[in-house]
N, C-alpha and C. Protein backbone atom coordinates (compact mmCIF):
# COMPACT_ATOMS: atom_id res chain seq x y z
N UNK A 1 180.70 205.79 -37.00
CA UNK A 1 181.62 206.82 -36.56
C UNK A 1 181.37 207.06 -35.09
N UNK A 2 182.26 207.00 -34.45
CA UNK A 2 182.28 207.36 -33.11
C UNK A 2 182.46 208.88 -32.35
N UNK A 3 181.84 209.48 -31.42
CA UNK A 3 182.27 210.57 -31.55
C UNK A 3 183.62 210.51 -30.68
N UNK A 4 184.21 211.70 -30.54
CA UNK A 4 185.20 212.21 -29.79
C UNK A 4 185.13 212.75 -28.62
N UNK A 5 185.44 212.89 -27.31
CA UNK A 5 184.48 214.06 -26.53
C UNK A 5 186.00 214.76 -25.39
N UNK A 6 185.46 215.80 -25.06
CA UNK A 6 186.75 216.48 -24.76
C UNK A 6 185.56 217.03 -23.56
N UNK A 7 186.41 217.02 -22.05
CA UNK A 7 185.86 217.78 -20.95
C UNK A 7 186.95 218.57 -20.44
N UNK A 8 187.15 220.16 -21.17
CA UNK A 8 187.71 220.84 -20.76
C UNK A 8 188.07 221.12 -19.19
N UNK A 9 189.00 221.62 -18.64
CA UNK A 9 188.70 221.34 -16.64
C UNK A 9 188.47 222.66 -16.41
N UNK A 10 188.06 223.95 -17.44
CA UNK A 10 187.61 224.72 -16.47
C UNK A 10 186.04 224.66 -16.37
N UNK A 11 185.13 223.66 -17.07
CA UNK A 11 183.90 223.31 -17.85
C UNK A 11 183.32 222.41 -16.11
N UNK A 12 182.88 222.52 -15.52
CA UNK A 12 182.14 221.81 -15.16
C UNK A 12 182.17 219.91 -15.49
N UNK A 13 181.75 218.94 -14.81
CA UNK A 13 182.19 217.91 -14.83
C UNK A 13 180.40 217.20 -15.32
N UNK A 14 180.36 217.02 -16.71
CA UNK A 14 179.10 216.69 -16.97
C UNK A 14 178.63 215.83 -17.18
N UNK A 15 179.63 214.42 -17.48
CA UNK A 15 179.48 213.83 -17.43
C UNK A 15 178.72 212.21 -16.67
N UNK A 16 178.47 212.32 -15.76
CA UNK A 16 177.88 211.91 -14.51
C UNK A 16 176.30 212.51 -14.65
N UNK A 17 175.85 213.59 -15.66
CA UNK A 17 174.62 213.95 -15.74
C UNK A 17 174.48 213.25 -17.31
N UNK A 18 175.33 212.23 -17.67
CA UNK A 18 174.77 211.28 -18.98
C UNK A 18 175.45 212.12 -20.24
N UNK A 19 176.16 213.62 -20.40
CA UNK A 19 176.22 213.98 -21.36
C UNK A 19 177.31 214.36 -21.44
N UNK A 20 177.87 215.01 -22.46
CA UNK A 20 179.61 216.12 -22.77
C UNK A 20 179.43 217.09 -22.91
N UNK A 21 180.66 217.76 -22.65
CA UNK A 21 180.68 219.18 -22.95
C UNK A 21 181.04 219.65 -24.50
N UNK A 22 181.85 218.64 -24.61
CA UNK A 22 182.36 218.87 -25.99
C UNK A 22 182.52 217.71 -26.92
N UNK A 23 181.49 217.38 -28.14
CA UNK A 23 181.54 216.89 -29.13
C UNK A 23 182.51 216.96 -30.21
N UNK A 24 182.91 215.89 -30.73
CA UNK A 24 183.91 216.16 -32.25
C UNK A 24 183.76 215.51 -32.64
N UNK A 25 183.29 215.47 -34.38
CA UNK A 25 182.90 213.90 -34.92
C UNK A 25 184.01 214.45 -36.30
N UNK A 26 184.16 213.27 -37.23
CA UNK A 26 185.05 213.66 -38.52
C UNK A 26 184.00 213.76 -40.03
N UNK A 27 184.62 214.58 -40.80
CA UNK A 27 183.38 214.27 -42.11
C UNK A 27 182.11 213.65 -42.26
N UNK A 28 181.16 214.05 -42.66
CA UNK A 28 180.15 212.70 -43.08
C UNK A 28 178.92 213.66 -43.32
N UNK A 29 177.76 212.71 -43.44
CA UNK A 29 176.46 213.01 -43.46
C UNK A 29 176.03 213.82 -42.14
N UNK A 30 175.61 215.27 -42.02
CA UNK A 30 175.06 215.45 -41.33
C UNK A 30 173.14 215.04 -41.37
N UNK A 31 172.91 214.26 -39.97
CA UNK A 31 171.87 213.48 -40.10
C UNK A 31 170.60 214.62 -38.81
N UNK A 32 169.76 215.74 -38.94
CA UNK A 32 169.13 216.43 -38.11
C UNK A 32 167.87 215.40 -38.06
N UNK A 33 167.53 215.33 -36.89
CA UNK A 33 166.17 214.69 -36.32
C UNK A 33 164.96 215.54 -35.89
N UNK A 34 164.13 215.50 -36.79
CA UNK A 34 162.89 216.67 -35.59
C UNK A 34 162.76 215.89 -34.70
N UNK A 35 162.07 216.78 -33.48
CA UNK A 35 161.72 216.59 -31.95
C UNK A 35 160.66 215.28 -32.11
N UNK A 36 161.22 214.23 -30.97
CA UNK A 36 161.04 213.18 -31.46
C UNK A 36 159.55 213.69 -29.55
N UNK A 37 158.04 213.15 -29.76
CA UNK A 37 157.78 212.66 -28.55
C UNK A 37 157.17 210.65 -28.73
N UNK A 38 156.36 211.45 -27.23
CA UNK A 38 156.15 209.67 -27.07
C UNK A 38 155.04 209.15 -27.87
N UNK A 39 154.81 209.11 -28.98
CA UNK A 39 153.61 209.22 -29.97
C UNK A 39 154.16 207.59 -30.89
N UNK A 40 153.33 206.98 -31.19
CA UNK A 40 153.64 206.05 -31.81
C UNK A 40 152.81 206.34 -33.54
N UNK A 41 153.21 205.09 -34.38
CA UNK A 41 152.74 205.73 -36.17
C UNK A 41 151.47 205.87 -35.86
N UNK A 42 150.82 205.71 -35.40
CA UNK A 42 149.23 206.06 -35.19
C UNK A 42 149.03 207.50 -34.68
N UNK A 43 149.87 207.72 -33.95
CA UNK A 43 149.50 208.95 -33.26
C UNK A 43 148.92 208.66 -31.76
N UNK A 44 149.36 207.84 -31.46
CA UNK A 44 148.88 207.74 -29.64
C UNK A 44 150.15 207.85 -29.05
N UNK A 45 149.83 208.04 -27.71
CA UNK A 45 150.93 207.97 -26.59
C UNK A 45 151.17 206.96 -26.55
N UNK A 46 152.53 206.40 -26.39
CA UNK A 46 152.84 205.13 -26.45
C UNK A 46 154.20 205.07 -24.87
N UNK A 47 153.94 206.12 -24.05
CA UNK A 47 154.74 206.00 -22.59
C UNK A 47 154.23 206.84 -21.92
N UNK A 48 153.83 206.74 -20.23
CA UNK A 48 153.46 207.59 -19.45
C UNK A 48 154.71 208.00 -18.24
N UNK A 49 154.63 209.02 -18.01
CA UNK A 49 155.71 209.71 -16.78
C UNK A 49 156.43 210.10 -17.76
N UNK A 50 157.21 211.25 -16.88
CA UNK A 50 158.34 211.61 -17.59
C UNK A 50 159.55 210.65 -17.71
N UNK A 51 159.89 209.83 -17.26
CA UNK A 51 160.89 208.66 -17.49
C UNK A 51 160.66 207.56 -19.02
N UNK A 52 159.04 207.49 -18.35
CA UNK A 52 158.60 206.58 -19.46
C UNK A 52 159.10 207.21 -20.96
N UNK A 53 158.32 208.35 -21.06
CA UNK A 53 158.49 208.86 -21.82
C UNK A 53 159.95 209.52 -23.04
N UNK A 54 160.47 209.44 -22.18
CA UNK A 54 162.14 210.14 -22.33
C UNK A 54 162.46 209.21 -22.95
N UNK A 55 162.72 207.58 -22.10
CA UNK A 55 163.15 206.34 -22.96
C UNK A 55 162.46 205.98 -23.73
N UNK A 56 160.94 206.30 -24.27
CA UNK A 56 160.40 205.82 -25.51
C UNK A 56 160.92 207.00 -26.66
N UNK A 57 160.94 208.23 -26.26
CA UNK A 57 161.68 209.31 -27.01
C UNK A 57 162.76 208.78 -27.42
N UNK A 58 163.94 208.20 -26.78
CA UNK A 58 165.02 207.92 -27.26
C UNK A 58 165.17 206.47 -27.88
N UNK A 59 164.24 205.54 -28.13
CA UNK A 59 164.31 204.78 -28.85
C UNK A 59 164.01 205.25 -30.18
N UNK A 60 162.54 206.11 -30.29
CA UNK A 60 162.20 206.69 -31.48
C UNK A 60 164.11 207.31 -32.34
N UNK A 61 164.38 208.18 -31.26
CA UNK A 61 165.48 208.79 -32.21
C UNK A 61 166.39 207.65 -32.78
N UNK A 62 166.83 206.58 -31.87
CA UNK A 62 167.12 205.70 -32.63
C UNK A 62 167.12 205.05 -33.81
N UNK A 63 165.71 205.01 -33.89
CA UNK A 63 165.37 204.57 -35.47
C UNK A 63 165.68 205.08 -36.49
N UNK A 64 165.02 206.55 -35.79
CA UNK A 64 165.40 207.93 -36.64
C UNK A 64 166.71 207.60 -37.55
N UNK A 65 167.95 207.37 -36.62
CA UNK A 65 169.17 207.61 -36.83
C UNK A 65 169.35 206.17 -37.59
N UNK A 66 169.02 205.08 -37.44
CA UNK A 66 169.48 203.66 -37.70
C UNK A 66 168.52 203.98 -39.76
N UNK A 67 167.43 204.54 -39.65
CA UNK A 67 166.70 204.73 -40.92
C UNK A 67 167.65 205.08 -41.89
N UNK A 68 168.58 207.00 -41.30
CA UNK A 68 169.45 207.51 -42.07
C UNK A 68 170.62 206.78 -42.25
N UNK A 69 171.23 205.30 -41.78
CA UNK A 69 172.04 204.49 -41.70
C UNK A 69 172.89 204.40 -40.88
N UNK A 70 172.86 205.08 -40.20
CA UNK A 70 173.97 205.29 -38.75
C UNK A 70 173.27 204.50 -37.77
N UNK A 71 174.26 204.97 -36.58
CA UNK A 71 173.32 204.27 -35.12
C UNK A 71 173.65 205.59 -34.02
N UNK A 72 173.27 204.41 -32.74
CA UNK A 72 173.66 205.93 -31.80
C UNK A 72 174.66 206.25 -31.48
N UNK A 73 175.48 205.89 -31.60
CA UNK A 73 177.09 206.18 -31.36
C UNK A 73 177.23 207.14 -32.41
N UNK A 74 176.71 207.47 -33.27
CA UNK A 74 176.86 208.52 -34.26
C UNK A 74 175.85 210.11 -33.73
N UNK A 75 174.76 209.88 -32.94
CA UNK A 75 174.58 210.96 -32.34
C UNK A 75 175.39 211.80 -31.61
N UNK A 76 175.69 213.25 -32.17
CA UNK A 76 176.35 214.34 -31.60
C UNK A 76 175.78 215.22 -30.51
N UNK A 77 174.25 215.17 -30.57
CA UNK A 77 173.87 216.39 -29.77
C UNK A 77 172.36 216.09 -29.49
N UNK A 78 171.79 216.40 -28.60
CA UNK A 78 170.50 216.27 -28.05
C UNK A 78 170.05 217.37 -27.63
N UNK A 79 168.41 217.94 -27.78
CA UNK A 79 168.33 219.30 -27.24
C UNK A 79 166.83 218.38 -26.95
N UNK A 80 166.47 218.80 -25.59
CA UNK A 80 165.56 218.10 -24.42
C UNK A 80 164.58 219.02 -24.19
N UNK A 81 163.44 219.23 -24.69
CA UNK A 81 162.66 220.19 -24.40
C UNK A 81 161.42 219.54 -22.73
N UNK A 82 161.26 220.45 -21.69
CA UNK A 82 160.51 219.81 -21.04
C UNK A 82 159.19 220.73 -20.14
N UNK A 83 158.37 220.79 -20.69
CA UNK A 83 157.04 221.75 -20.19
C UNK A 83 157.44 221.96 -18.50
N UNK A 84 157.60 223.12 -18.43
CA UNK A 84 157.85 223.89 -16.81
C UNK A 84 158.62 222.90 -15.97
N UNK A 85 160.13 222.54 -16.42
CA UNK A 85 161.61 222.22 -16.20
C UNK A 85 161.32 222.35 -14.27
N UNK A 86 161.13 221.10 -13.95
CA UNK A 86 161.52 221.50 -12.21
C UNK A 86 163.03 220.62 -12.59
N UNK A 87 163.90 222.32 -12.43
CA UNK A 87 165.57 221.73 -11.96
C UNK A 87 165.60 220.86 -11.15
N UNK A 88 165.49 220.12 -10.19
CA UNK A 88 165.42 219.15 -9.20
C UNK A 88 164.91 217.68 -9.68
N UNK A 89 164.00 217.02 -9.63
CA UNK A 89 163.32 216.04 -10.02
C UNK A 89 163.42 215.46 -11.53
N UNK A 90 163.03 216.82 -12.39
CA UNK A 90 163.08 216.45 -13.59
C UNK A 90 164.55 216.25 -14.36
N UNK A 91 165.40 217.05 -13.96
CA UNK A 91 167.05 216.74 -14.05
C UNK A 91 167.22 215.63 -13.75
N UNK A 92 166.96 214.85 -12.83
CA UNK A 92 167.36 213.77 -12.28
C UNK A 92 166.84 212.83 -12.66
N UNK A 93 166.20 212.81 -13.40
CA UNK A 93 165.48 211.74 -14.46
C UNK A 93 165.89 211.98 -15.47
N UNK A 94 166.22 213.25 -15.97
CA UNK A 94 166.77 213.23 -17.64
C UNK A 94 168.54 212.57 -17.56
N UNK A 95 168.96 213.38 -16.21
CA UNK A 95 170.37 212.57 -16.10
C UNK A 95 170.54 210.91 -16.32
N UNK A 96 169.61 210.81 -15.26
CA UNK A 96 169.57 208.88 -15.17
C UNK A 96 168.95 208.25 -16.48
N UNK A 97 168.02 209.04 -17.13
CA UNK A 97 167.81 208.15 -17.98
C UNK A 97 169.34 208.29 -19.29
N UNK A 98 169.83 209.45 -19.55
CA UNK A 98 170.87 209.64 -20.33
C UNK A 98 172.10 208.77 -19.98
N UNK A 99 172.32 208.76 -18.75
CA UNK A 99 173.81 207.79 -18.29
C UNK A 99 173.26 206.37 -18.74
N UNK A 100 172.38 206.00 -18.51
CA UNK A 100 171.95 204.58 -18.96
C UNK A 100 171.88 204.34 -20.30
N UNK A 101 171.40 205.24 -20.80
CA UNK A 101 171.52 204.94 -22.52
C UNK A 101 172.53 205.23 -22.93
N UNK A 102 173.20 206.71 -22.74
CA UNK A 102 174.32 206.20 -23.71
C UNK A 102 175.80 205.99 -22.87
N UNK A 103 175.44 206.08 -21.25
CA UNK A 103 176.55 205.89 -20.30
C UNK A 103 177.20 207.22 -20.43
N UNK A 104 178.71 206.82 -19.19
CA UNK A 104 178.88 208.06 -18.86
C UNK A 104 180.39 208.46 -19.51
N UNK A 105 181.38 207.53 -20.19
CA UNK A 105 182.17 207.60 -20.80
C UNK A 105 182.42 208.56 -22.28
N UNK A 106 181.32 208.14 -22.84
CA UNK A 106 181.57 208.70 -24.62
C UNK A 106 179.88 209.65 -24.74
N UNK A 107 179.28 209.93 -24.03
CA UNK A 107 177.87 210.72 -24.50
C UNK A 107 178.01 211.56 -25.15
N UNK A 108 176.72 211.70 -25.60
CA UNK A 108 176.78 213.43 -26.88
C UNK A 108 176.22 214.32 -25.85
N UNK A 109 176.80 215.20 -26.47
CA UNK A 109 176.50 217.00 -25.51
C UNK A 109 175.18 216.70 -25.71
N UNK A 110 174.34 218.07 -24.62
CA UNK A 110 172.52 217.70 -24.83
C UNK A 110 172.65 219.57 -24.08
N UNK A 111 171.40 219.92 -24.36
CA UNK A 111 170.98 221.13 -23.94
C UNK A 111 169.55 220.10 -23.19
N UNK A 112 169.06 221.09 -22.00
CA UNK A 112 167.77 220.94 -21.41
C UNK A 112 167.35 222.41 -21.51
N UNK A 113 165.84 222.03 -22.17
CA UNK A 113 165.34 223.28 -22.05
C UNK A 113 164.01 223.35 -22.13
N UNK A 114 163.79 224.19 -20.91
CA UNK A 114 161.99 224.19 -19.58
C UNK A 114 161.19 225.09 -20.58
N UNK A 115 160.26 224.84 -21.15
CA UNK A 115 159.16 225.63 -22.14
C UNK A 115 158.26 225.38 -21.62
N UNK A 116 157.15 226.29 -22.21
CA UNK A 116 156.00 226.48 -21.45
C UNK A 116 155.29 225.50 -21.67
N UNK A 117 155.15 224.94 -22.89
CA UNK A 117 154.48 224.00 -23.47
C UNK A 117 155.05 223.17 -24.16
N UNK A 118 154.31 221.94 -25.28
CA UNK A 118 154.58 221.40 -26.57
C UNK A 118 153.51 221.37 -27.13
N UNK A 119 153.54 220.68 -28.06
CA UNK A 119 152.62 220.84 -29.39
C UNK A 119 151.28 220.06 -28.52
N UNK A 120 150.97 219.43 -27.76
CA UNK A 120 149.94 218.71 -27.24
C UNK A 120 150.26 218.17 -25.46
N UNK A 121 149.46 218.64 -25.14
CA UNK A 121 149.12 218.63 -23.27
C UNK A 121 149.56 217.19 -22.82
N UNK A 122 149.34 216.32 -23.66
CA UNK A 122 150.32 214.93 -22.69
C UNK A 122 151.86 214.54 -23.05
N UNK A 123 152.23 215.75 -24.01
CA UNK A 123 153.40 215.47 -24.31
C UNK A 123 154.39 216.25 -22.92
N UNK A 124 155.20 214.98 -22.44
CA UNK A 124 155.93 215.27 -21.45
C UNK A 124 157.56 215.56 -21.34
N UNK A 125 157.68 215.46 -22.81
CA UNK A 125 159.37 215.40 -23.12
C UNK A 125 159.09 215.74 -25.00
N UNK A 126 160.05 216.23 -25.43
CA UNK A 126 160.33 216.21 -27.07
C UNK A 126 161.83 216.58 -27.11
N UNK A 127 162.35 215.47 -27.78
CA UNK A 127 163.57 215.65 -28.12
C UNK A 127 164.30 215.74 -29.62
N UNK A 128 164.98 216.86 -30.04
CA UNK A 128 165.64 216.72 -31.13
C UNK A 128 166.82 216.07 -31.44
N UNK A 129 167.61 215.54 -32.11
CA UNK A 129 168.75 215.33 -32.14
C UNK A 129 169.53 215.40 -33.49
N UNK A 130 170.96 214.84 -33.19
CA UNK A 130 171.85 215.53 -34.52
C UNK A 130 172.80 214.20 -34.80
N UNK A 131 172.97 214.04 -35.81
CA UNK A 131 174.15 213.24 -36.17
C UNK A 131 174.62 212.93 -36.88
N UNK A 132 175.88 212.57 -37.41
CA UNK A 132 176.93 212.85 -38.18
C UNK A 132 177.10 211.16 -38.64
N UNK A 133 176.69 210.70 -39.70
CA UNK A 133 177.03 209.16 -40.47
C UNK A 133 178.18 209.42 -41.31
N UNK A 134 178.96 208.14 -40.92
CA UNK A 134 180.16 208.49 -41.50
C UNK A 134 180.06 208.45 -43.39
N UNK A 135 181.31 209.45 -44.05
CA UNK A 135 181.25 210.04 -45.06
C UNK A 135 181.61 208.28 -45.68
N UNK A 136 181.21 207.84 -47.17
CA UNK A 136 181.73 206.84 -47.67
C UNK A 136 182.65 206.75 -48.39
């Protein structure tokens, strides 16, 4: 299932930062992901930097999503958690790495959001995500 995406024109132009404003998917499995970090089945870090990290995050969700039978084109929504958010630098890595993965045409909406922490001091990114497998 593909999503739909609608950029209202009084909305800001968000696309170019990798994501949408507005998601629409049709019927199906709703598929929720806990916050995915850069941790591999063992439990080690398995990416350093915040870049590194982000794109090993988003392969994990991948799986995530490919496990529940979908893929990423079926992701609706991303919520980006990132220990003390510098708007500047760190935007600009979550943008670039988002336009590259899922480009700048069809992306799923995403929230960013600067917390104090995560569950463990080298975690540099945790991401949740959402998605909708189509109904059979």
């Amino acid at each position: 299932m593909s999503r739909q995406v609608l950029q209202p024109p009084q909305l800001f132009s968000s696309r170019p930062w990798g994501f949408s404003q507005v998601v629409i998917s049709e019927p199906g499995r709703i598929v929720s992901i806990a916050g995915q970090v850069a941790w591999d089945a063992s439990g080690r870090t398995n990416a350093e930097g915040l870049e590194g990290q982000f794109r090993q995050v988003l392969k994990q969700i991948f799986i995530a999503v490919e496990a529940a039978g979908s893929s990423s084109d079926d992701i609706q929504n991303l919520r980006i958690y990132v220990p003390d958010l510098n708007p500047g630098t760190d935007a600009d890595v979550l943008a670039k790495v988002l336009a590259e993965t899922f480009g700048t045409e069809n992306p799923p909406a995403s929230t960013w959001i600067g917390v104090q922490a995560l569950a463990q001091p080298e975690y540099m990114v945790e991401v949740e995500a959402m998605a909708v497998v189509p109904a059979k």
